[in-house]
C-alpha atoms as a PDB file:
ATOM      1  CA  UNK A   1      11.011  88.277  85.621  1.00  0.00           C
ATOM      2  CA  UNK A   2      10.841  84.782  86.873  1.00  0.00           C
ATOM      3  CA  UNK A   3       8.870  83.206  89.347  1.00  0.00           C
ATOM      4  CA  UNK A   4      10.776  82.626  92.515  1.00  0.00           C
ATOM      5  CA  UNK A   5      10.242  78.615  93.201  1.00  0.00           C
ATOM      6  CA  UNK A   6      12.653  78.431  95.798  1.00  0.00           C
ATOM      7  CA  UNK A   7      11.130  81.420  98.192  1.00  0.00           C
ATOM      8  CA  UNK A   8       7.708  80.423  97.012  1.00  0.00           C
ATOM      9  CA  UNK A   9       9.070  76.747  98.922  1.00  0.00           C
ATOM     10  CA  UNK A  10      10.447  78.698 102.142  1.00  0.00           C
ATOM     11  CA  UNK A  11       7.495  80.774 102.601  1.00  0.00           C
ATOM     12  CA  UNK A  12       5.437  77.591 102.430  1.00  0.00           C
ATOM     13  CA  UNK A  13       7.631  75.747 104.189  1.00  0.00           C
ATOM     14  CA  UNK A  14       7.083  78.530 107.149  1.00  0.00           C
ATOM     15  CA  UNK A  15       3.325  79.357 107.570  1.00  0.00           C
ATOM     16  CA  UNK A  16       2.099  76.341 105.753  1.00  0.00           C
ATOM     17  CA  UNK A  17      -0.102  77.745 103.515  1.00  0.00           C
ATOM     18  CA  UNK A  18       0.452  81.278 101.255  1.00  0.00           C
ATOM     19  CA  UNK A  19      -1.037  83.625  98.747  1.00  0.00           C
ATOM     20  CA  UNK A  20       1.243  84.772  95.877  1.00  0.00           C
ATOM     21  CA  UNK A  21       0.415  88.112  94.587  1.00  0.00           C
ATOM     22  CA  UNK A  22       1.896  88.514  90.672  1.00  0.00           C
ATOM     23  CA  UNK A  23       1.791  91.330  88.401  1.00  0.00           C
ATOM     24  CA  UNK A  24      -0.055  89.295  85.416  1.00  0.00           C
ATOM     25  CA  UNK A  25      -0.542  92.417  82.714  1.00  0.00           C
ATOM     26  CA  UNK A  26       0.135  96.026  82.439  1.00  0.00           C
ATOM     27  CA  UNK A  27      -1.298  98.687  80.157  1.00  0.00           C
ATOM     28  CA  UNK A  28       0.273 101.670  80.144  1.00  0.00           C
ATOM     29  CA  UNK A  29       2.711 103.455  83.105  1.00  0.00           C
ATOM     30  CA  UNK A  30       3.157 101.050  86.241  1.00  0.00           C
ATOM     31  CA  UNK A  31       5.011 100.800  89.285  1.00  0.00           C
ATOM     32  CA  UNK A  32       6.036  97.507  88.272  1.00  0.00           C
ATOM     33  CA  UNK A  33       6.661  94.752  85.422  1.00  0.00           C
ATOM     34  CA  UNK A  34       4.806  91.794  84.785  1.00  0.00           C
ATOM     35  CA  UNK A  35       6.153  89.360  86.618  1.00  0.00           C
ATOM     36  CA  UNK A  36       6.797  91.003  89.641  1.00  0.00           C
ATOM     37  CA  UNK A  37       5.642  89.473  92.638  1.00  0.00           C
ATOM     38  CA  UNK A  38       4.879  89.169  96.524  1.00  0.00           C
ATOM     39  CA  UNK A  39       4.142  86.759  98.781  1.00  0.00           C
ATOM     40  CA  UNK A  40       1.308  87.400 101.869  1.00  0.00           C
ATOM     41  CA  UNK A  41       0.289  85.193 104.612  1.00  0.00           C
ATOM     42  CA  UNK A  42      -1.642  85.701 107.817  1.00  0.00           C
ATOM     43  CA  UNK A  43       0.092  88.009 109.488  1.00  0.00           C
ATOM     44  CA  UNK A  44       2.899  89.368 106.759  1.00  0.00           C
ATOM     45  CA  UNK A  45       4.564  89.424 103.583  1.00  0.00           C
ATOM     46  CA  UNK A  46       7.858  89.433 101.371  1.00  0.00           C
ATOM     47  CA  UNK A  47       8.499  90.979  97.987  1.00  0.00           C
ATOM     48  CA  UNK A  48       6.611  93.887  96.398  1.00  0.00           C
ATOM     49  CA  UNK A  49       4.277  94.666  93.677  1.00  0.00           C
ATOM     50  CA  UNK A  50       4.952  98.635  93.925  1.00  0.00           C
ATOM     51  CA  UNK A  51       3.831  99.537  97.582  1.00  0.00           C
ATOM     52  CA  UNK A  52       1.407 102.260  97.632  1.00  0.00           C
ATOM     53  CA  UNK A  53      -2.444 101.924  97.710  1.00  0.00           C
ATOM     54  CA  UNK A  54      -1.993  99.553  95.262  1.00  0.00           C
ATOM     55  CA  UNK A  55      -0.296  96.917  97.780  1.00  0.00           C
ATOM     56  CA  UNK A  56      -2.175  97.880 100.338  1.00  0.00           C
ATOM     57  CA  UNK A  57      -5.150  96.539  98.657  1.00  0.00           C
ATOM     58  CA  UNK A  58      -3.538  93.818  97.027  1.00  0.00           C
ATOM     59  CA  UNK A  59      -2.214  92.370 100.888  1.00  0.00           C
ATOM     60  CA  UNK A  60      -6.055  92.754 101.939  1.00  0.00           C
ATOM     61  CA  UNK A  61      -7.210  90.848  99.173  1.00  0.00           C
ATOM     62  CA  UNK A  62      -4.588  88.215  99.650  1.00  0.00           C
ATOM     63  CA  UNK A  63      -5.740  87.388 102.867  1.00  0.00           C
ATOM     64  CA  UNK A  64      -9.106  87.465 102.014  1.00  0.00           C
ATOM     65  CA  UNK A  65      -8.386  84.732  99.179  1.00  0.00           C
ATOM     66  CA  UNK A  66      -6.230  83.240 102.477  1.00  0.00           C
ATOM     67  CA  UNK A  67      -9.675  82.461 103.943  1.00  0.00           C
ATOM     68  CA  UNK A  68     -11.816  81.411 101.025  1.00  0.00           C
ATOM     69  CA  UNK A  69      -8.958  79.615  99.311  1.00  0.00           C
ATOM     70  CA  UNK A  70     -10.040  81.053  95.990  1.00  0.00           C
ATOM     71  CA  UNK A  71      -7.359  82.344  93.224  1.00  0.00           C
ATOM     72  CA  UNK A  72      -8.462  85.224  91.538  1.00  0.00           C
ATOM     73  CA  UNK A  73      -7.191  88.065  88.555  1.00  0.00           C
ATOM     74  CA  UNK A  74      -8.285  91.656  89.243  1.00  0.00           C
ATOM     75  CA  UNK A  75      -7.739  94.353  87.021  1.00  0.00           C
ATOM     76  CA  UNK A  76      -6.885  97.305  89.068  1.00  0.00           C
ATOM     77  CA  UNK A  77      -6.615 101.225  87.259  1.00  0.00           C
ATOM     78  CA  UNK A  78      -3.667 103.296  88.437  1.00  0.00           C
ATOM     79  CA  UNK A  79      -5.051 106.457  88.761  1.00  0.00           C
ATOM     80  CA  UNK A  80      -7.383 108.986  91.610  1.00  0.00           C
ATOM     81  CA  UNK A  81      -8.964 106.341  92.858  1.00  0.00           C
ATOM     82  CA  UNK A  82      -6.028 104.480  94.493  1.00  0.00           C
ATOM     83  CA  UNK A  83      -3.754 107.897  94.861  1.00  0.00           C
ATOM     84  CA  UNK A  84      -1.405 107.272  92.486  1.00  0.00           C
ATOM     85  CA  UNK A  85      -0.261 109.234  88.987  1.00  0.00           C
ATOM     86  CA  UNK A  86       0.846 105.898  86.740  1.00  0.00           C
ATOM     87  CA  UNK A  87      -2.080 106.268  84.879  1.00  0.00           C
ATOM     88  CA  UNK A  88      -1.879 102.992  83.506  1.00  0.00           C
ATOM     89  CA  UNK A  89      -3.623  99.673  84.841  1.00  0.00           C
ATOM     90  CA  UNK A  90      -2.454  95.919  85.904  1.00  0.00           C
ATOM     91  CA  UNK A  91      -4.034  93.096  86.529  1.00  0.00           C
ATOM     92  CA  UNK A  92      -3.333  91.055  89.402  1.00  0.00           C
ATOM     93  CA  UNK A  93      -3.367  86.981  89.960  1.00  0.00           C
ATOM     94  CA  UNK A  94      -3.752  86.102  93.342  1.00  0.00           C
ATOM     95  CA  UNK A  95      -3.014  82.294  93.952  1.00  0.00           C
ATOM     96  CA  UNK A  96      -3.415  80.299  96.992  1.00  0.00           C
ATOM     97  CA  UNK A  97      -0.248  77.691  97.342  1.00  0.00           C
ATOM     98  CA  UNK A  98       0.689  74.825 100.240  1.00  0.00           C
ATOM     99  CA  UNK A  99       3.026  71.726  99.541  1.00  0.00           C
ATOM    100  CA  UNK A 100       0.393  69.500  97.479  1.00  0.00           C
ATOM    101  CA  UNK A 101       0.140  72.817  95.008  1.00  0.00           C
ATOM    102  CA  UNK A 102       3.963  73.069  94.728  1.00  0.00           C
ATOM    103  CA  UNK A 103       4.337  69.649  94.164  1.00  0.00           C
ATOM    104  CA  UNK A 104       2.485  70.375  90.586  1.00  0.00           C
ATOM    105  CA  UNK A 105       4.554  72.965  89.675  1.00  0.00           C
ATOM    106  CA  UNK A 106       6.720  72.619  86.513  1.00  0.00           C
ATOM    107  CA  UNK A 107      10.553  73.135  86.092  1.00  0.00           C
ATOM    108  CA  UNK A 108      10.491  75.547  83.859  1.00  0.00           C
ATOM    109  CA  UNK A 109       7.573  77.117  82.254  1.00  0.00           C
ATOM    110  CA  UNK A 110       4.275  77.134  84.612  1.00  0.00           C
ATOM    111  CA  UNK A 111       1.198  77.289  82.166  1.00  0.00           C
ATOM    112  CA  UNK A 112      -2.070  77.255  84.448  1.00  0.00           C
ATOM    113  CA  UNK A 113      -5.719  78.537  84.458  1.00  0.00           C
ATOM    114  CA  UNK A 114      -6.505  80.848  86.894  1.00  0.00           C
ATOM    115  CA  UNK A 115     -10.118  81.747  86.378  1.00  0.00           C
ATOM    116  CA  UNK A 116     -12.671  81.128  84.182  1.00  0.00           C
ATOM    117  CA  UNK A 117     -13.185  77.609  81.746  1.00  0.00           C
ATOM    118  CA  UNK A 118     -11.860  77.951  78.456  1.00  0.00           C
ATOM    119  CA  UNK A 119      -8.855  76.385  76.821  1.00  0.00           C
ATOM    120  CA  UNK A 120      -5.600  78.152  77.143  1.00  0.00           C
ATOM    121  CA  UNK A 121      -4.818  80.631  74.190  1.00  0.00           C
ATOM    122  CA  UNK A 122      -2.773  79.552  71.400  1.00  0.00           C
ATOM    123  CA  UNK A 123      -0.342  82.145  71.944  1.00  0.00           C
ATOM    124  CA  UNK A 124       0.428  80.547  75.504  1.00  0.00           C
ATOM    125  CA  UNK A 125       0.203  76.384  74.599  1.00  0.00           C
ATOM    126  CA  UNK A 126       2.443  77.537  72.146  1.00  0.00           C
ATOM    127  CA  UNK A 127       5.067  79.296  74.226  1.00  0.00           C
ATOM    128  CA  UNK A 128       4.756  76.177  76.584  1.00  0.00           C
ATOM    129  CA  UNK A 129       5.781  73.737  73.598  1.00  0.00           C
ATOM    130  CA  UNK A 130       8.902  75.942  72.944  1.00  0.00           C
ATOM    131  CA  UNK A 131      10.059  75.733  76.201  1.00  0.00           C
ATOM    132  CA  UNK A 132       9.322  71.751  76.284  1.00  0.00           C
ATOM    133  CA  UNK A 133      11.435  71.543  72.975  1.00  0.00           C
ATOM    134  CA  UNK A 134      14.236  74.367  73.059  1.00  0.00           C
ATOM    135  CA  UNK A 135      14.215  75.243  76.864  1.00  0.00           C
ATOM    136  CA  UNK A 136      12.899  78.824  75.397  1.00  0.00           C
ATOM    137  CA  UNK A 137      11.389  80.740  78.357  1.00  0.00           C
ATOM    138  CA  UNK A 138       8.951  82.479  78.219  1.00  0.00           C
ATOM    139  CA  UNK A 139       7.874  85.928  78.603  1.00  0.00           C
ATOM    140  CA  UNK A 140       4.873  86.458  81.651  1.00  0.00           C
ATOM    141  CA  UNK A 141       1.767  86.430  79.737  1.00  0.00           C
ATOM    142  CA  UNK A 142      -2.036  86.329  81.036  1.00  0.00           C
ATOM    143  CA  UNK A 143      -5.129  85.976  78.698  1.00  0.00           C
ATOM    144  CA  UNK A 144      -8.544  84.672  78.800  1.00  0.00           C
ATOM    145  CA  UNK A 145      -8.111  83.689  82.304  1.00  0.00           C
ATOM    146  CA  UNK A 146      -4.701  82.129  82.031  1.00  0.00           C
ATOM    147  CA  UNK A 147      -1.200  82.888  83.267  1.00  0.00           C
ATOM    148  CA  UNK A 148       2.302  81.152  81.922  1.00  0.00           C
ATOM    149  CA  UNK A 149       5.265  82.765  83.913  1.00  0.00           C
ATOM    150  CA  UNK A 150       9.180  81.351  83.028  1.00  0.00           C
ATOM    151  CA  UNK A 151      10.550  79.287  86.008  1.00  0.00           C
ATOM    152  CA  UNK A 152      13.638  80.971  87.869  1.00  0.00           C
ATOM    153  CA  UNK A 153      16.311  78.202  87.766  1.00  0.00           C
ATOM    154  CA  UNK A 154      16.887  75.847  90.488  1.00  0.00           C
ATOM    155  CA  UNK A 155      19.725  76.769  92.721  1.00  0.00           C
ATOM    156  CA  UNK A 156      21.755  74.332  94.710  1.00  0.00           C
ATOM    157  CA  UNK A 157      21.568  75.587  98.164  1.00  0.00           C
ATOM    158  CA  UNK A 158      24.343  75.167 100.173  1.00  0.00           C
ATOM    159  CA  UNK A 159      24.183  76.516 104.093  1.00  0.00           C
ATOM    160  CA  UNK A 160      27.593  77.458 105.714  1.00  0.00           C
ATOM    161  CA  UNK A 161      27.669  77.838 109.562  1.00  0.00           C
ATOM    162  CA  UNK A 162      30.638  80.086 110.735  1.00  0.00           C
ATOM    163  CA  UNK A 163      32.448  82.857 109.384  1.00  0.00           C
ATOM    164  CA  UNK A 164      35.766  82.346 110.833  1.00  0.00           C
ATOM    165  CA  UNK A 165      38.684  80.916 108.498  1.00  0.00           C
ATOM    166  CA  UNK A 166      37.284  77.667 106.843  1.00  0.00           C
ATOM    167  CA  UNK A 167      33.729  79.538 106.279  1.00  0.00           C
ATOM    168  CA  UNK A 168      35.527  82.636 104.764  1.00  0.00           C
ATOM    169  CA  UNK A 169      37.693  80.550 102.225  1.00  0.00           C
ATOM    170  CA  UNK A 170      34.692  78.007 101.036  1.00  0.00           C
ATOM    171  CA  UNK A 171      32.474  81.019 100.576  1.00  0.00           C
ATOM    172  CA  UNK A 172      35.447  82.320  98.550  1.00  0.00           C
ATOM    173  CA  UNK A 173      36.205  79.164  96.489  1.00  0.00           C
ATOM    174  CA  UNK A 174      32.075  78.446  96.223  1.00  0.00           C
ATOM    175  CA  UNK A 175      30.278  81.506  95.939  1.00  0.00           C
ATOM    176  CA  UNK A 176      31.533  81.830  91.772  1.00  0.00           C
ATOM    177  CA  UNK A 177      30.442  78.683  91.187  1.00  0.00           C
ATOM    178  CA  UNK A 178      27.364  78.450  88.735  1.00  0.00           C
ATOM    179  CA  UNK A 179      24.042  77.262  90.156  1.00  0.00           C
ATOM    180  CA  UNK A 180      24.527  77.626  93.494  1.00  0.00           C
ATOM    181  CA  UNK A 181      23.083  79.618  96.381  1.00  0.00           C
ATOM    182  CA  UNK A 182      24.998  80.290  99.316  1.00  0.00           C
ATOM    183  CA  UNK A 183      23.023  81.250 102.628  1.00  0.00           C
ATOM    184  CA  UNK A 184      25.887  82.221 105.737  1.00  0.00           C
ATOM    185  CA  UNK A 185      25.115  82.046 108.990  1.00  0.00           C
ATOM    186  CA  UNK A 186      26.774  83.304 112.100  1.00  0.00           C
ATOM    187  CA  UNK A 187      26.262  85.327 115.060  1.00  0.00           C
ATOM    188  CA  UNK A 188      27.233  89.036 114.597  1.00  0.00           C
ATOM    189  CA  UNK A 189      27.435  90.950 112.090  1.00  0.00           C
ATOM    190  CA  UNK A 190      31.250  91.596 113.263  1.00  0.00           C
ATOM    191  CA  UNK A 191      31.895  88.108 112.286  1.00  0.00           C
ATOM    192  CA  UNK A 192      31.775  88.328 108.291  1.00  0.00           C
ATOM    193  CA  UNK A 193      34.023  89.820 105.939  1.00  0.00           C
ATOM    194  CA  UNK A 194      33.373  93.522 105.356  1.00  0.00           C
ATOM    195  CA  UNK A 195      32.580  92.552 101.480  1.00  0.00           C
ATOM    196  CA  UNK A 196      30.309  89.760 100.686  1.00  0.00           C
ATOM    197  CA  UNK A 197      29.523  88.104  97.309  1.00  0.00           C
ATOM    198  CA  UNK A 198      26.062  89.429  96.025  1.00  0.00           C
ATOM    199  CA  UNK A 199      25.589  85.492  95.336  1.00  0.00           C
ATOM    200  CA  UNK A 200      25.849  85.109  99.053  1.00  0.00           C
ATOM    201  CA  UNK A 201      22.630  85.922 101.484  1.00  0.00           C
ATOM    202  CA  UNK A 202      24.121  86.750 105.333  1.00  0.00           C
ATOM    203  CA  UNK A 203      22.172  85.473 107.955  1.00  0.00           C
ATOM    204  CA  UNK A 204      22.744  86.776 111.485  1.00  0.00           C
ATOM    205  CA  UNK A 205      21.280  84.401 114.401  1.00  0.00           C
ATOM    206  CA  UNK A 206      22.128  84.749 117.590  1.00  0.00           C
ATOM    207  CA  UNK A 207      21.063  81.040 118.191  1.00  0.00           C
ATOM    208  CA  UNK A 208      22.505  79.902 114.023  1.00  0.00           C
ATOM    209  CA  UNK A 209      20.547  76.110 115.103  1.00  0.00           C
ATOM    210  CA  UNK A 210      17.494  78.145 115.164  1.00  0.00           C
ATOM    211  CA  UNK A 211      17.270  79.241 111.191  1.00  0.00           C
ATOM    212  CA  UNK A 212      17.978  75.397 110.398  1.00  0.00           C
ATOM    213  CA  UNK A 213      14.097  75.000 110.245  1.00  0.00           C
ATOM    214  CA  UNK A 214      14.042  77.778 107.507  1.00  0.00           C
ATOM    215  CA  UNK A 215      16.476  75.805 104.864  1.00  0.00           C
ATOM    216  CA  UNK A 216      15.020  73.855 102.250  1.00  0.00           C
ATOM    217  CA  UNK A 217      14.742  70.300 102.993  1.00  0.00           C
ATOM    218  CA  UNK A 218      17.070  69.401  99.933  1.00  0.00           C
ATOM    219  CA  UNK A 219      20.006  71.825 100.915  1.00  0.00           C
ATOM    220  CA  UNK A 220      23.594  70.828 101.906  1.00  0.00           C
ATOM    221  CA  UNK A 221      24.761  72.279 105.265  1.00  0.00           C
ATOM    222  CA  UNK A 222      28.730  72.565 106.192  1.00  0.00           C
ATOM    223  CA  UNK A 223      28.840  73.214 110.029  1.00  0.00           C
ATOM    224  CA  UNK A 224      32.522  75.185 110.781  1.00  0.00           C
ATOM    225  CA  UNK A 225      31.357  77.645 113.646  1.00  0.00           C
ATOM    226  CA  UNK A 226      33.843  78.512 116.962  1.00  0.00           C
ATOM    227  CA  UNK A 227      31.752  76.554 119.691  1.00  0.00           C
ATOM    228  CA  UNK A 228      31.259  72.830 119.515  1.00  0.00           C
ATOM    229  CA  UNK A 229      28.267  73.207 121.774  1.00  0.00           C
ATOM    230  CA  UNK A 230      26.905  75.551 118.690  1.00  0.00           C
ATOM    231  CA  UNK A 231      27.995  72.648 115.971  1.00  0.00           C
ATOM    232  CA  UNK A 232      26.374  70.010 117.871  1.00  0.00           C
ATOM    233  CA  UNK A 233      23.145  71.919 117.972  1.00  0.00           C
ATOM    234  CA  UNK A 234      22.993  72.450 114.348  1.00  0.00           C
ATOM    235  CA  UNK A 235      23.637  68.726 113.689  1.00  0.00           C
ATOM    236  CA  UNK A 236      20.637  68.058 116.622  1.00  0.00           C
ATOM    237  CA  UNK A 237      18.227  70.494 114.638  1.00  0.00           C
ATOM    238  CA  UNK A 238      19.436  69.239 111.489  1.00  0.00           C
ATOM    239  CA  UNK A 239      18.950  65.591 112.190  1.00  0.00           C
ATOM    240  CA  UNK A 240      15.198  66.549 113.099  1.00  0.00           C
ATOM    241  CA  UNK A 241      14.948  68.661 109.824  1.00  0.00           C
ATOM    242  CA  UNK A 242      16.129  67.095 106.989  1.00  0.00           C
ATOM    243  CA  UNK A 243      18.817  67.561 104.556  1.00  0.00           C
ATOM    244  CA  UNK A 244      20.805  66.697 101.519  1.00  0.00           C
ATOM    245  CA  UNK A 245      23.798  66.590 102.496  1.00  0.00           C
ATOM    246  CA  UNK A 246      25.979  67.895 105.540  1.00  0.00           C
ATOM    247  CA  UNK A 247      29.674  67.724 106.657  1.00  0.00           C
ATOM    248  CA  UNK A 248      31.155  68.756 110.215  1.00  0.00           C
ATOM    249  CA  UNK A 249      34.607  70.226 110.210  1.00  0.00           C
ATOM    250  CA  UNK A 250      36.724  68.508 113.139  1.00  0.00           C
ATOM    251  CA  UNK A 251      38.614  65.629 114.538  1.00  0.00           C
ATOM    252  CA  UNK A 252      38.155  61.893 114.777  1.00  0.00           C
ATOM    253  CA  UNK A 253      37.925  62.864 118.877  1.00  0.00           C
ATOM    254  CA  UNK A 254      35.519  65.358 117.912  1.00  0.00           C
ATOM    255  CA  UNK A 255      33.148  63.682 115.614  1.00  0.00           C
ATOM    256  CA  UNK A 256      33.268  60.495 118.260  1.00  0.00           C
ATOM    257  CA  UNK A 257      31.716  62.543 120.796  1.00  0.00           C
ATOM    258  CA  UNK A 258      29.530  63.945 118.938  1.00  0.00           C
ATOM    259  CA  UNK A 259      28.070  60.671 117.460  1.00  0.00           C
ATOM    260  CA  UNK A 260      27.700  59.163 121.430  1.00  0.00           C
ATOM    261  CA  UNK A 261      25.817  62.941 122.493  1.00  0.00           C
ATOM    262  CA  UNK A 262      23.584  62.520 119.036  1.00  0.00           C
ATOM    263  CA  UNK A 263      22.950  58.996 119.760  1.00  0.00           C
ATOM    264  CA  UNK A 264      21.877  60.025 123.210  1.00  0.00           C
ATOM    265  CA  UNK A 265      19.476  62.665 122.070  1.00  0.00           C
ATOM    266  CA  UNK A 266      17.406  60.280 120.178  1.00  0.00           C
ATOM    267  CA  UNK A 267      18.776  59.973 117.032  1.00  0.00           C
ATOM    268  CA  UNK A 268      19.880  56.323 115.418  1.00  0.00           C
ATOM    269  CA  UNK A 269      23.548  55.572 114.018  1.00  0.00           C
ATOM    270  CA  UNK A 270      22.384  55.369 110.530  1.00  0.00           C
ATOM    271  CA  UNK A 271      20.775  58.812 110.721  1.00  0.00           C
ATOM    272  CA  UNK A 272      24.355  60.055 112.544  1.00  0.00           C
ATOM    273  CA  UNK A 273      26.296  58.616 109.569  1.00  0.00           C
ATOM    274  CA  UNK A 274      24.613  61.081 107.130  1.00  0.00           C
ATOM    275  CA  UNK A 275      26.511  63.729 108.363  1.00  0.00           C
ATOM    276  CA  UNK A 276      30.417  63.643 107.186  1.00  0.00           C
ATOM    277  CA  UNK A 277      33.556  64.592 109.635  1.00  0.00           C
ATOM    278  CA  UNK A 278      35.779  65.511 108.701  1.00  0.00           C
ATOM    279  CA  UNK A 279      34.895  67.752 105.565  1.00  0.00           C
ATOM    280  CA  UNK A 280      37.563  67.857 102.193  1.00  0.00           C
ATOM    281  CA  UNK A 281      39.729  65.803 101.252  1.00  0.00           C
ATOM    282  CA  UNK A 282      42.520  64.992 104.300  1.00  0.00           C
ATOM    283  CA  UNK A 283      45.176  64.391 102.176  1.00  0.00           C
ATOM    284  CA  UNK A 284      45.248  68.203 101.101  1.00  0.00           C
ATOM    285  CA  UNK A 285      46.014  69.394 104.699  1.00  0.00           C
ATOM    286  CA  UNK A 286      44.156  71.508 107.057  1.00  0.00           C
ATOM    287  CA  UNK A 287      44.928  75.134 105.928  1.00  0.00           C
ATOM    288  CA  UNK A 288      41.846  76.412 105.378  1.00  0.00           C
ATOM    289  CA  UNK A 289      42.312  77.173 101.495  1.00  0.00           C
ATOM    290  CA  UNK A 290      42.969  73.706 101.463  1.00  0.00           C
ATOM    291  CA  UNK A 291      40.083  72.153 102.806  1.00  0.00           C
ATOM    292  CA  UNK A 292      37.919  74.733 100.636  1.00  0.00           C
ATOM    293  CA  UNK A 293      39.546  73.199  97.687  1.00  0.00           C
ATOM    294  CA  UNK A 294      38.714  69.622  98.575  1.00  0.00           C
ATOM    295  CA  UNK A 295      35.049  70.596  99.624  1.00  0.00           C
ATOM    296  CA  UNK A 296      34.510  72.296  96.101  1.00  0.00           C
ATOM    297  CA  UNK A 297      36.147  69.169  94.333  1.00  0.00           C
ATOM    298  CA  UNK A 298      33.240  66.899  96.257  1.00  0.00           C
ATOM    299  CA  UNK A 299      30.498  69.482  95.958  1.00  0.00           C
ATOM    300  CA  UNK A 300      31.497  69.590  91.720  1.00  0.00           C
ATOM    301  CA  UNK A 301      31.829  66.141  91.721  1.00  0.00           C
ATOM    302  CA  UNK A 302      28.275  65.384  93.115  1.00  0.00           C
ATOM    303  CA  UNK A 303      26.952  68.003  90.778  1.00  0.00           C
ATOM    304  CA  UNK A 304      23.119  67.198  88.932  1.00  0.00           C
ATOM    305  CA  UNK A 305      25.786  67.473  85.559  1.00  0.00           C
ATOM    306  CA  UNK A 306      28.101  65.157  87.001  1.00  0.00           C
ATOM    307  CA  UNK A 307      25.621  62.717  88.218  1.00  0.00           C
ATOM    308  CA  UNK A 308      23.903  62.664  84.266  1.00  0.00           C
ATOM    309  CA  UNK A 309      27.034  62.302  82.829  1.00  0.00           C
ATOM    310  CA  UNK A 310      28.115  59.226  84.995  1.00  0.00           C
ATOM    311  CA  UNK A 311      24.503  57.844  84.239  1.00  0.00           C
ATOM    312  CA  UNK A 312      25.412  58.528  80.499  1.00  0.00           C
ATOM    313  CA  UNK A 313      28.511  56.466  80.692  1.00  0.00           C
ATOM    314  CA  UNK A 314      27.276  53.507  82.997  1.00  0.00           C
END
């Protein structure tokens, strides 16, 4: 398994500060690999390491290392003592991370000491160097107080507000797209498609400008929902978030009310520019196919390959 940089972000982004709970070892039968993780903060948690006793424990001692901000590895045995039959053991890293933490972590391969003094283990400063030189990830290892876990990937995210004709045909065009990770938002479950991509996470908000806080402050947002009182909101919220990129679908009418109501809401006419209306390419039409294919033109166009490849050539 690889560790999950981009939920490890949200989750920070969220409650500010969070232990992550990873299955370091295993000897024997477990409930889970090495690798697996969960995340635990004041008052809750995502992901699991097996549930049970087990988690129970591990949650407790999460927020315990919460309070004294110290990162720990625990070997736990799976057997009476905890209620369960494995019968084999783990051990358990429990790291305390906020935004100056993540800003250290690596793109691909995280090598770190956990506990203890020594120098990491050959094994692992070698499995590092491979991965500097090949891209080779490697496999989760812990020894002599050290962890290296591979790095999941880096996803483009990409936010789509509305499910109605334009939403449905970008998240067709963009959802088979390589690198990309597709969060759609609307406001009843009524209002998707009864089959979604399993690239795709649905997001049901009654109020969709409320979730904007929960995107990553480097995703691209395309605003296409029924109400322009809704769109507007989203660009408000957005405006005070942050954001890569984001497009409006709409009219010249539109969009010029919209800039005068931003404007009047606080916000200044360069940070109103950032966000494009219309979205596409105009001189494709407006059928909704059509404006999915000129979003996924731009979107491939302004791709990290593309961008290297222009540098290459400049």
């Amino acid at each position: 398994m690889s560790m999950d940089i981009r939920g490890l972000e949200r989750a920070v982004a969220e409650h500010g500060r969070v232990a992550r709970v990873v299955v370091a070892s295993v000897e024997g039968s477990a409930p889970r690999e090495p690798g697996a993780a969960m995340l635990v903060w004041p008052d809750g948690q995502s992901g699991t390491i097996g549930g049970g006793a087990l988690e129970f424990e591990a949650v407790a001692h999460a927020r315990n290392a919460l309070a004294n901000g110290n990162d720990s590895l625990v070997s736990r045995p799976l057997g009476p003592a905890l209620g369960q039959c494995c019968g084999g053991a783990v051990v358990l890293a429990t790291e305390i991370y906020d935004e100056a933490r993540l800003a250290s972590v690596p793109g691909s391969a995280y090598l770190r000491r956990v506990t203890g003094h020594a120098d990491p283990p050959l094994p692992m400063q070698r499995a590092a160097a491979r991965n500097r030189s090949s891209g080779e990830f490697p496999q989760t290892i812990c020894q002599s107080g050290w962890l290296i876990e591979p790095i999941a990937p880096r996803l483009r995210p990409l936010w789509v507000y509305g499910a109605g004709h334009v939403g449905r045909a970008i998240v067709e065009v963009m959802a088979p797209l390589p690198g990309i990770a597709i969060t759609w938002v609307d406001t009843g479950a009524d209002r998707f498609p009864g089959e979604i991509p399993g690239s795709v996470t649905k997001l049901l908000a009654v109020s969709p400008a409320s979730v904007v806080r929960h995107a990553p402050g480097d995703a691209e947002h395309l605003i296409l929902t029924y109400s322009h009182a809704l769109d507007l909101e989203i660009c408000h919220q957005l405006l005070c978030h942050g954001f890569r990129a984001a497009g409006l679908i709409g009219s010249a009418t539109k969009w010029a009310r919209f800039r005068s109501r931003l404007r009047s809401l606080g916000h200044s006419d360069a940070q109103v520019s950032r966000i494009r209306c219309p979205i596409g390419d105009p001189m494709l039409g407006k059928h909704p196919q059509a404006v999915a294919v000129g979003f996924a033109a731009e979107w491939l166009s302004n791709s990290p390959a593309a961008e290297t490849e222009m540098e290459a050539n400049a």
